[in-house]
C-alpha atoms as a PDB file:
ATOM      1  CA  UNK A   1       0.000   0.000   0.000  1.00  0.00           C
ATOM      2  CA  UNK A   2       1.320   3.177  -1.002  1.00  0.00           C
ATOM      3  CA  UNK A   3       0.463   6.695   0.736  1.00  0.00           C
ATOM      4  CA  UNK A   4      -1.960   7.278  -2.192  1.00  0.00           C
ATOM      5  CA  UNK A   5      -4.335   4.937  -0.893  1.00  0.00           C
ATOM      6  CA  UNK A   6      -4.335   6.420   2.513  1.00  0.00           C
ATOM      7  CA  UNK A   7      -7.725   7.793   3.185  1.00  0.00           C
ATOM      8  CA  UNK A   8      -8.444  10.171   5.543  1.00  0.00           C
ATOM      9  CA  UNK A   9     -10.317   7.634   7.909  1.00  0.00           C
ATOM     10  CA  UNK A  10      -8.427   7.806  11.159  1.00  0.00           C
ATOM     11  CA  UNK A  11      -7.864   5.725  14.028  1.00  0.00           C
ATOM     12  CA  UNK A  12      -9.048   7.624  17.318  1.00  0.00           C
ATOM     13  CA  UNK A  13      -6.916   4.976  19.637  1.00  0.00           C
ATOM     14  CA  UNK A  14      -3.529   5.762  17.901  1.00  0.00           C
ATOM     15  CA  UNK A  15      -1.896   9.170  17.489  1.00  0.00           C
ATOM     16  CA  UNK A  16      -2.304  10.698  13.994  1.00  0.00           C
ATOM     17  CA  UNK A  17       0.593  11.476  12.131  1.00  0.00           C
ATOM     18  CA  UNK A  18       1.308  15.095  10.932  1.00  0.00           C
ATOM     19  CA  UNK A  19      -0.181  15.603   7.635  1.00  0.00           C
ATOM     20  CA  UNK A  20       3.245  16.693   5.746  1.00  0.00           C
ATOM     21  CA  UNK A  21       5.069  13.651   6.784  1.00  0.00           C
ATOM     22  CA  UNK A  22       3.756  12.077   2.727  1.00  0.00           C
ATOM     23  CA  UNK A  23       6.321  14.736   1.214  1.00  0.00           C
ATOM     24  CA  UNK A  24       8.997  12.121   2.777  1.00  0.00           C
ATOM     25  CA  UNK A  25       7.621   8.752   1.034  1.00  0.00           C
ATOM     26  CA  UNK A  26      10.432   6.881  -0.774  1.00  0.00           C
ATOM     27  CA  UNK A  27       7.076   5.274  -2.801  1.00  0.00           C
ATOM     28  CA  UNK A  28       6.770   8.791  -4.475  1.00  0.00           C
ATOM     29  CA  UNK A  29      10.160   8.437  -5.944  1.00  0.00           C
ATOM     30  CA  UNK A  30      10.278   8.618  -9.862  1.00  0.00           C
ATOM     31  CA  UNK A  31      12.178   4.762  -9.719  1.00  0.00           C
ATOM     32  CA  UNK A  32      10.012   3.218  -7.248  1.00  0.00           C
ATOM     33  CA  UNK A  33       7.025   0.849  -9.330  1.00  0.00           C
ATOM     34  CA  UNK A  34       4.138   1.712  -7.406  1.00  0.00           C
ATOM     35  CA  UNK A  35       2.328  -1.578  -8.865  1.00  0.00           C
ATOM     36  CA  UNK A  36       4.925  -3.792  -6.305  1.00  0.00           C
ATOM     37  CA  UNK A  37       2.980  -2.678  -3.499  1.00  0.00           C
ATOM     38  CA  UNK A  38       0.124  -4.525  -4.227  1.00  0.00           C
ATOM     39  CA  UNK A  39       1.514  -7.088  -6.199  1.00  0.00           C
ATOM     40  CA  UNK A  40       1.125 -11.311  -4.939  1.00  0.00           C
ATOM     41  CA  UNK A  41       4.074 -12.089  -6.792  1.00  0.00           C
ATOM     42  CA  UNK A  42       7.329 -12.590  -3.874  1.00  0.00           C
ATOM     43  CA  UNK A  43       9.957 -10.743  -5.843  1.00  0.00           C
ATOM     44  CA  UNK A  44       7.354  -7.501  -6.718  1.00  0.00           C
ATOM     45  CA  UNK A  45       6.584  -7.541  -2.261  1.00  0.00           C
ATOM     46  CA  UNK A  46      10.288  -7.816  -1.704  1.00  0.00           C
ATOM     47  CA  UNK A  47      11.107  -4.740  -3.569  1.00  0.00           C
ATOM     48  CA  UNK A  48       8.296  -2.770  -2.125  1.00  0.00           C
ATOM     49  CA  UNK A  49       9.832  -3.840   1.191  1.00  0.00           C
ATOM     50  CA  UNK A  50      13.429  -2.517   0.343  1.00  0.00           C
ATOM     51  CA  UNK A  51      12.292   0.359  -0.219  1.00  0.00           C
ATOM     52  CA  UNK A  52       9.605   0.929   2.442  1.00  0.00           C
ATOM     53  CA  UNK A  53      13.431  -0.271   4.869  1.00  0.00           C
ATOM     54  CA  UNK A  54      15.316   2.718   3.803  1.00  0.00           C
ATOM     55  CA  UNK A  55      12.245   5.383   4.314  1.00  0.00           C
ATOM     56  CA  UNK A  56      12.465   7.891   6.655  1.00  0.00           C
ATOM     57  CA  UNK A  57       8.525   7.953   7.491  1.00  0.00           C
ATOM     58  CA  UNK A  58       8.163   4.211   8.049  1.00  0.00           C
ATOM     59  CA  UNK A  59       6.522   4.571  11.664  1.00  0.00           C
ATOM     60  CA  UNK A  60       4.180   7.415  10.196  1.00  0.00           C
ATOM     61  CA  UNK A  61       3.016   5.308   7.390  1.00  0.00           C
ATOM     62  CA  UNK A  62       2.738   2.333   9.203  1.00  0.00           C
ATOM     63  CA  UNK A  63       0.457   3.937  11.789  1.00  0.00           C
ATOM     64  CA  UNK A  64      -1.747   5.527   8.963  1.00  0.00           C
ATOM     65  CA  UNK A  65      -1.843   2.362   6.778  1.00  0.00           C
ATOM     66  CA  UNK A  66      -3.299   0.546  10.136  1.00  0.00           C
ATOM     67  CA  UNK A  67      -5.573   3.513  10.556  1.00  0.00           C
ATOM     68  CA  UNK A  68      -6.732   2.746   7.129  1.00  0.00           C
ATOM     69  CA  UNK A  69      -7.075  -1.354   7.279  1.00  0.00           C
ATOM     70  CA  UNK A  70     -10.594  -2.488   7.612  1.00  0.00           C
ATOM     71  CA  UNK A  71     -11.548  -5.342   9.734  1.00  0.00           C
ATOM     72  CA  UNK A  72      -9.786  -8.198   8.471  1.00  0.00           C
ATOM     73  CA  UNK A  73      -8.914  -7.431   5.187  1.00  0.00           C
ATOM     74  CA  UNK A  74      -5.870  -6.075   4.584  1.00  0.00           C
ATOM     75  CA  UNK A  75      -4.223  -5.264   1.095  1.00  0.00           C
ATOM     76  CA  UNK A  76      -0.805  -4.375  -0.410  1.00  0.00           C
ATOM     77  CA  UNK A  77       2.693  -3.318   1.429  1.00  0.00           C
ATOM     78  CA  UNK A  78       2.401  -0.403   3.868  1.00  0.00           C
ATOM     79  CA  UNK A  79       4.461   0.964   6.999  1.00  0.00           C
ATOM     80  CA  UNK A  80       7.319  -2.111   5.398  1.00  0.00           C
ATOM     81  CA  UNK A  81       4.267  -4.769   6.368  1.00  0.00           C
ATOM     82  CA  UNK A  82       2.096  -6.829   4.229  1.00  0.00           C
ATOM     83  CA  UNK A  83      -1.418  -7.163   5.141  1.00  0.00           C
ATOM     84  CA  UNK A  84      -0.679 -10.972   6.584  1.00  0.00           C
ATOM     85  CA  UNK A  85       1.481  -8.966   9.154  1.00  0.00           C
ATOM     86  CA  UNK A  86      -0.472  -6.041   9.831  1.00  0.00           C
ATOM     87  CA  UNK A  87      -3.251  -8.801  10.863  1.00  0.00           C
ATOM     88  CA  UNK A  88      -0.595 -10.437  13.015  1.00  0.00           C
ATOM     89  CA  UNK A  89       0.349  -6.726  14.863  1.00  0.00           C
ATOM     90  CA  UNK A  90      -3.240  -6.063  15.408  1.00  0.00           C
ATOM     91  CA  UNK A  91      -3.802  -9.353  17.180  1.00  0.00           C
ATOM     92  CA  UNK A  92      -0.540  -8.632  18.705  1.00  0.00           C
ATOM     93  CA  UNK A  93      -2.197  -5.683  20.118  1.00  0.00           C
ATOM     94  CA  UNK A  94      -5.673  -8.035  21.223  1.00  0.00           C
ATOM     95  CA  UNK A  95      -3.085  -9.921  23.382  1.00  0.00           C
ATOM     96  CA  UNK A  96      -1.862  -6.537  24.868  1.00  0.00           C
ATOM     97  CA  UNK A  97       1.153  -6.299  23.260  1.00  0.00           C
ATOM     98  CA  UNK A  98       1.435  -3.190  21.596  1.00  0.00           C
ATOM     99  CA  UNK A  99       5.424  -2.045  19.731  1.00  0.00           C
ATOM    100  CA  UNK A 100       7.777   0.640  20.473  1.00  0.00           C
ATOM    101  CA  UNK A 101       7.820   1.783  16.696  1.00  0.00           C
ATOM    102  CA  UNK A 102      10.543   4.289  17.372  1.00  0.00           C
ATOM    103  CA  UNK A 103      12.532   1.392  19.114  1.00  0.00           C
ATOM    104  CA  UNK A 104      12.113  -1.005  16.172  1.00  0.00           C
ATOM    105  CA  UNK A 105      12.900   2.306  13.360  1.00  0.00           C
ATOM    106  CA  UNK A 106      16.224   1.895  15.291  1.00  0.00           C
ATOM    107  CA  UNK A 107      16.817  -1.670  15.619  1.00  0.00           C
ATOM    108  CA  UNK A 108      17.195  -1.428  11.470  1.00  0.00           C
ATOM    109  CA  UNK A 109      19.233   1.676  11.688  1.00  0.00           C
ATOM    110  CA  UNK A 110      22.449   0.985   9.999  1.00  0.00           C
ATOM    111  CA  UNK A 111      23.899   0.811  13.845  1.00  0.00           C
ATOM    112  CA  UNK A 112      21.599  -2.311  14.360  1.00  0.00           C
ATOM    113  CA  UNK A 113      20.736  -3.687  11.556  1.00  0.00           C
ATOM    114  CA  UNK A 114      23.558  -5.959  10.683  1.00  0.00           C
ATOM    115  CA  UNK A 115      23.034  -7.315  14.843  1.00  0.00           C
ATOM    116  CA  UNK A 116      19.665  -7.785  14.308  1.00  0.00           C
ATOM    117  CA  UNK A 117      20.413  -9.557  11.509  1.00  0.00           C
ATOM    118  CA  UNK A 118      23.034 -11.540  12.968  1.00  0.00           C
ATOM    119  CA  UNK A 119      20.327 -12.755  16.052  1.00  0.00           C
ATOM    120  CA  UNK A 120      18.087 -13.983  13.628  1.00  0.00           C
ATOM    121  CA  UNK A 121      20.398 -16.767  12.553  1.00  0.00           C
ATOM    122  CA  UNK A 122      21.598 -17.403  15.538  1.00  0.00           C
ATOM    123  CA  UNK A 123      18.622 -17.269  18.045  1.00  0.00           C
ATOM    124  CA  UNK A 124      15.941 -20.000  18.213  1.00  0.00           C
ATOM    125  CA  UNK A 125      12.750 -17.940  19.098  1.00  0.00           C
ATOM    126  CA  UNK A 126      12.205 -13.723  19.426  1.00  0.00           C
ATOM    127  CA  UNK A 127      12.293 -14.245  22.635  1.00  0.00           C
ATOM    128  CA  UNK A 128      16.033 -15.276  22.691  1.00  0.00           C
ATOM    129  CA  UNK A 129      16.422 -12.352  20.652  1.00  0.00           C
ATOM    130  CA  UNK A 130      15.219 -10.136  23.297  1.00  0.00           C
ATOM    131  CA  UNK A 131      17.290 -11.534  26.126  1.00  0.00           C
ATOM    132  CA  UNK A 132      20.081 -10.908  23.464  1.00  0.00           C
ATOM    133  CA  UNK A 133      19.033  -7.329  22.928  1.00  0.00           C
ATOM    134  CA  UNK A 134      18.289  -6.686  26.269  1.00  0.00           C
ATOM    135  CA  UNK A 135      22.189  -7.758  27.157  1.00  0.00           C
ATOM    136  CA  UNK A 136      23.188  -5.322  24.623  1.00  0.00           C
ATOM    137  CA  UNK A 137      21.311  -2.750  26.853  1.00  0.00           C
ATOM    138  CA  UNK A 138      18.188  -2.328  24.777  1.00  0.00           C
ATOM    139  CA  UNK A 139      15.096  -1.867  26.815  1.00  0.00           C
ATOM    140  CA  UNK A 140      13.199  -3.668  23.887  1.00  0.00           C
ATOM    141  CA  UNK A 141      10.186  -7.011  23.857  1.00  0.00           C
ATOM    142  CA  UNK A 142       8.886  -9.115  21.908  1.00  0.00           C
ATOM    143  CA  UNK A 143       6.408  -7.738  19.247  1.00  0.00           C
ATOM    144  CA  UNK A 144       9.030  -4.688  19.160  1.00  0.00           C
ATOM    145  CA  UNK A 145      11.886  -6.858  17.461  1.00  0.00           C
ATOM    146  CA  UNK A 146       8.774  -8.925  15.484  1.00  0.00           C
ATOM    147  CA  UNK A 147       8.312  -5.417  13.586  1.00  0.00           C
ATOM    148  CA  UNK A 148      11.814  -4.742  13.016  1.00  0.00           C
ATOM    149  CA  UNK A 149      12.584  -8.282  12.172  1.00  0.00           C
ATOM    150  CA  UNK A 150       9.462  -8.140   9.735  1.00  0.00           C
ATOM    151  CA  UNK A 151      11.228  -4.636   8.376  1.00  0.00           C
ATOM    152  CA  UNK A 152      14.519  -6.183   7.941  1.00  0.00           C
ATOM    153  CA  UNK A 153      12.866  -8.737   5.730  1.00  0.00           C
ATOM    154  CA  UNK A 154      12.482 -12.017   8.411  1.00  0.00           C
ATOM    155  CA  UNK A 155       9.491 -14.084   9.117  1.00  0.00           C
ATOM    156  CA  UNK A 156       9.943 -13.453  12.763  1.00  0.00           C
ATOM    157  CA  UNK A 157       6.910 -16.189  14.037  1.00  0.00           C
ATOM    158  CA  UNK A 158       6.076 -16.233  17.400  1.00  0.00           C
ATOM    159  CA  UNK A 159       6.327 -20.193  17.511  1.00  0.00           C
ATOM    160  CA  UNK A 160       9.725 -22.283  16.734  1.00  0.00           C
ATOM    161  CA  UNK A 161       9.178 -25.696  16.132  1.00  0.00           C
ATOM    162  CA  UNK A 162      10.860 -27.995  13.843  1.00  0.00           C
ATOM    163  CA  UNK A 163       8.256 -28.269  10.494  1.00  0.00           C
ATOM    164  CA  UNK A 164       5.247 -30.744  11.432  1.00  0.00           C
ATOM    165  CA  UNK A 165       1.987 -30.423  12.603  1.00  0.00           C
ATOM    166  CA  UNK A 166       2.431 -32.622  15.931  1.00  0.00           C
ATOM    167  CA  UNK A 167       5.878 -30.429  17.187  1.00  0.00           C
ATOM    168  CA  UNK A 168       3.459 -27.037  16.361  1.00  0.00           C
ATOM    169  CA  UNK A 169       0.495 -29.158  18.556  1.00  0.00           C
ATOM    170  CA  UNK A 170       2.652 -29.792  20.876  1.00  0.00           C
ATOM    171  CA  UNK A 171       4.275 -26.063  21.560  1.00  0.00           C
ATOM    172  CA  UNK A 172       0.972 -23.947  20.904  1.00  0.00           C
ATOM    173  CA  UNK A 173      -0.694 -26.189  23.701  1.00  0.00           C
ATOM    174  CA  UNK A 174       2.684 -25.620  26.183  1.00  0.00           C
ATOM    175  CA  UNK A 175       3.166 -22.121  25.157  1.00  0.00           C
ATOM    176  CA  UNK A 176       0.704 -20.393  23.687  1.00  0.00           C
ATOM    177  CA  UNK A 177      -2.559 -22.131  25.091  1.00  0.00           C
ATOM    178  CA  UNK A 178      -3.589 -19.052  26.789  1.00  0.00           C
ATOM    179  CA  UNK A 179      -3.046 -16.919  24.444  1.00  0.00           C
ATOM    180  CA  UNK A 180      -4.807 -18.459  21.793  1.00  0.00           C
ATOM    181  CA  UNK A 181      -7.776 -18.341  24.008  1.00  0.00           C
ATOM    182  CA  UNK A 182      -7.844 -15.449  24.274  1.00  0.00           C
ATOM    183  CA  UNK A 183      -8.098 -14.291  20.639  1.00  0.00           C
ATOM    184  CA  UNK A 184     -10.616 -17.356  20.415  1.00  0.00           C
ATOM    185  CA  UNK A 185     -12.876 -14.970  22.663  1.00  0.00           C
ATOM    186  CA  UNK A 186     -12.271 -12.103  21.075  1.00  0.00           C
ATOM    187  CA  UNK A 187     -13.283 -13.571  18.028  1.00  0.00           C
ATOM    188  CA  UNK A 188     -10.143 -14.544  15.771  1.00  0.00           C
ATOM    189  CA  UNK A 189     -10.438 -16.950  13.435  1.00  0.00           C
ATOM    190  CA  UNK A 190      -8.097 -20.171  13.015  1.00  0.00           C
ATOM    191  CA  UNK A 191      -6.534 -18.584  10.353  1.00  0.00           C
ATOM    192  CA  UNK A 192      -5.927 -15.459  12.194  1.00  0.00           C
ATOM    193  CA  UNK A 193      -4.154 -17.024  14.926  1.00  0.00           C
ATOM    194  CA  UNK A 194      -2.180 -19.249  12.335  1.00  0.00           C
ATOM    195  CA  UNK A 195      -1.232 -15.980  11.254  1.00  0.00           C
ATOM    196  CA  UNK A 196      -0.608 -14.596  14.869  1.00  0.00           C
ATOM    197  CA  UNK A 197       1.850 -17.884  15.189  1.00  0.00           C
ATOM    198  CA  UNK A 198       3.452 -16.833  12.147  1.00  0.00           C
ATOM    199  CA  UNK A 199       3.157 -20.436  10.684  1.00  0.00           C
ATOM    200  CA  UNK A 200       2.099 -21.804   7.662  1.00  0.00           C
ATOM    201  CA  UNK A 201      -2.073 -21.761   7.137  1.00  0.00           C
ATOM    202  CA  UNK A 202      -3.108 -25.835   6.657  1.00  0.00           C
ATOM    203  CA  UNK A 203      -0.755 -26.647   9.451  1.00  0.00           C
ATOM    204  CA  UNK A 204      -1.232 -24.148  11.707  1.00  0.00           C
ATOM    205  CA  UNK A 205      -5.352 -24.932  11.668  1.00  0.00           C
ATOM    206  CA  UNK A 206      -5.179 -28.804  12.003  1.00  0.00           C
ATOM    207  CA  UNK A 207      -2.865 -27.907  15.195  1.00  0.00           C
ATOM    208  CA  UNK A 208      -4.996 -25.350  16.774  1.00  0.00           C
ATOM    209  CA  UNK A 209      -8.275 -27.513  15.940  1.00  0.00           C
ATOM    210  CA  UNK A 210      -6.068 -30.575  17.789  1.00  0.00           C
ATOM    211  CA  UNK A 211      -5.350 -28.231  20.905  1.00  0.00           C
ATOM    212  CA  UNK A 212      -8.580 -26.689  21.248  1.00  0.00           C
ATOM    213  CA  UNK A 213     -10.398 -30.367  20.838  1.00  0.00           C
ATOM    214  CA  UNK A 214      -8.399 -31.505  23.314  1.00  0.00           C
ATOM    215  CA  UNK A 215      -9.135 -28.806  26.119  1.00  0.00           C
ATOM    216  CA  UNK A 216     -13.134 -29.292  25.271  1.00  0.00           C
ATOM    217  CA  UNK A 217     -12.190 -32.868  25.697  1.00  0.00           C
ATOM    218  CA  UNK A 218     -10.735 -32.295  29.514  1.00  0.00           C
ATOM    219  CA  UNK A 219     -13.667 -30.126  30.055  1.00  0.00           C
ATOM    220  CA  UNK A 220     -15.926 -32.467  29.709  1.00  0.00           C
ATOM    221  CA  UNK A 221     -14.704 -34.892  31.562  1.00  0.00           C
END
């Protein structure tokens, strides 16, 4: 999503950006496609990204693009996020878990970047990131370095397991069991908390549906 298709719709529960912060946009360069922001093919998104990494105004567009996101549909690249991550932040923000922005702008500042980068080849989980981070002196969490991971170009899922559906069963009902109640009662779908796991769709449903059968299973009994 580029600036031009942000509305003027606005989000009362977020601060609104100042109106001249557009003027900064690396999408209104003359070289940028704008058609790669809305594209489905992988190598159109990853350009849009790139360029969304090196612009000034990501946190401003970012916070108006989710201003602008309806429900849950989400389309195109804006703020540096697709729409399958800006579902992921806003149930993110469900679980009370809202980003220092600012903090995650810096985390891909040139300073940072190539440690943040470094962490995510090295560290098993964002949360070992943020012990990492946190040794380097950075007051930072865990959906903070999941936006700056997802602006360096990572996956960053909240889950690490090892590729099959019984290893995802088996840490989403240690782990995450709470949580995924949670957005069960505020009305997320399967496929929203598949996306909120950061894992792929078909598995992640067959191991929620196994988790959640099996706590209606102990309640009944």
């Amino acid at each position: 999503m580029t600036i031009l298709n942000i509305g003027s719709r606005r989000d009362t529960t977020m601060a609104a950006p100042p109106q001249d912060w557009k003027v900064n946009a690396r999408c209104r360069a003359e070289h940028v496609n704008a058609e790669d922001f809305f594209t489905p093919a992988k190598a159109g998104q990853a350009r849009a990204r790139a360029e969304c990494s090196q612009c000034p105004v990501i946190v401003e567009c970012l916070r108006a693009t989710r201003a602008f996101d309806d429900g849950v549909y989400r389309w195109g690249i804006g703020g540096g996020l697709t729409g399958v991550q800006r579902r992921a932040l806003e149930l993110e923000e469900w679980l009370g878990n809202r980003p220092n922005l600012e903090m995650a702008r810096l985390l891909v500042s040139p300073r940072w970047v190539g440690r943040l980068s470094r962490l995510r080849s090295v560290c098993g989980s964002l949360d070992g990131m943020v012990r990492a981070l946190r040794r380097d002196g950075l007051m930072v969490d865990a959906v903070t370095v999941r936006v700056a991971v997802w602006w360096s170009g990572g996956d960053a899922p909240r889950v690490a397991w090892r590729g099959d559906s019984r290893a995802l069963r088996v840490r989403v009902a240690e782990l995450f069991l709470d949580a995924v109640l949670v957005l069960r009662s505020r009305g997320a779908r399967y496929a929203d908390i598949a996306v909120w796991l950061g894992v792929p769709r078909d598995t992640g449903l067959r191991a929620l549906r196994d988790v959640l059968a099996g706590v209606g299973a102990e309640e009944a009994s």
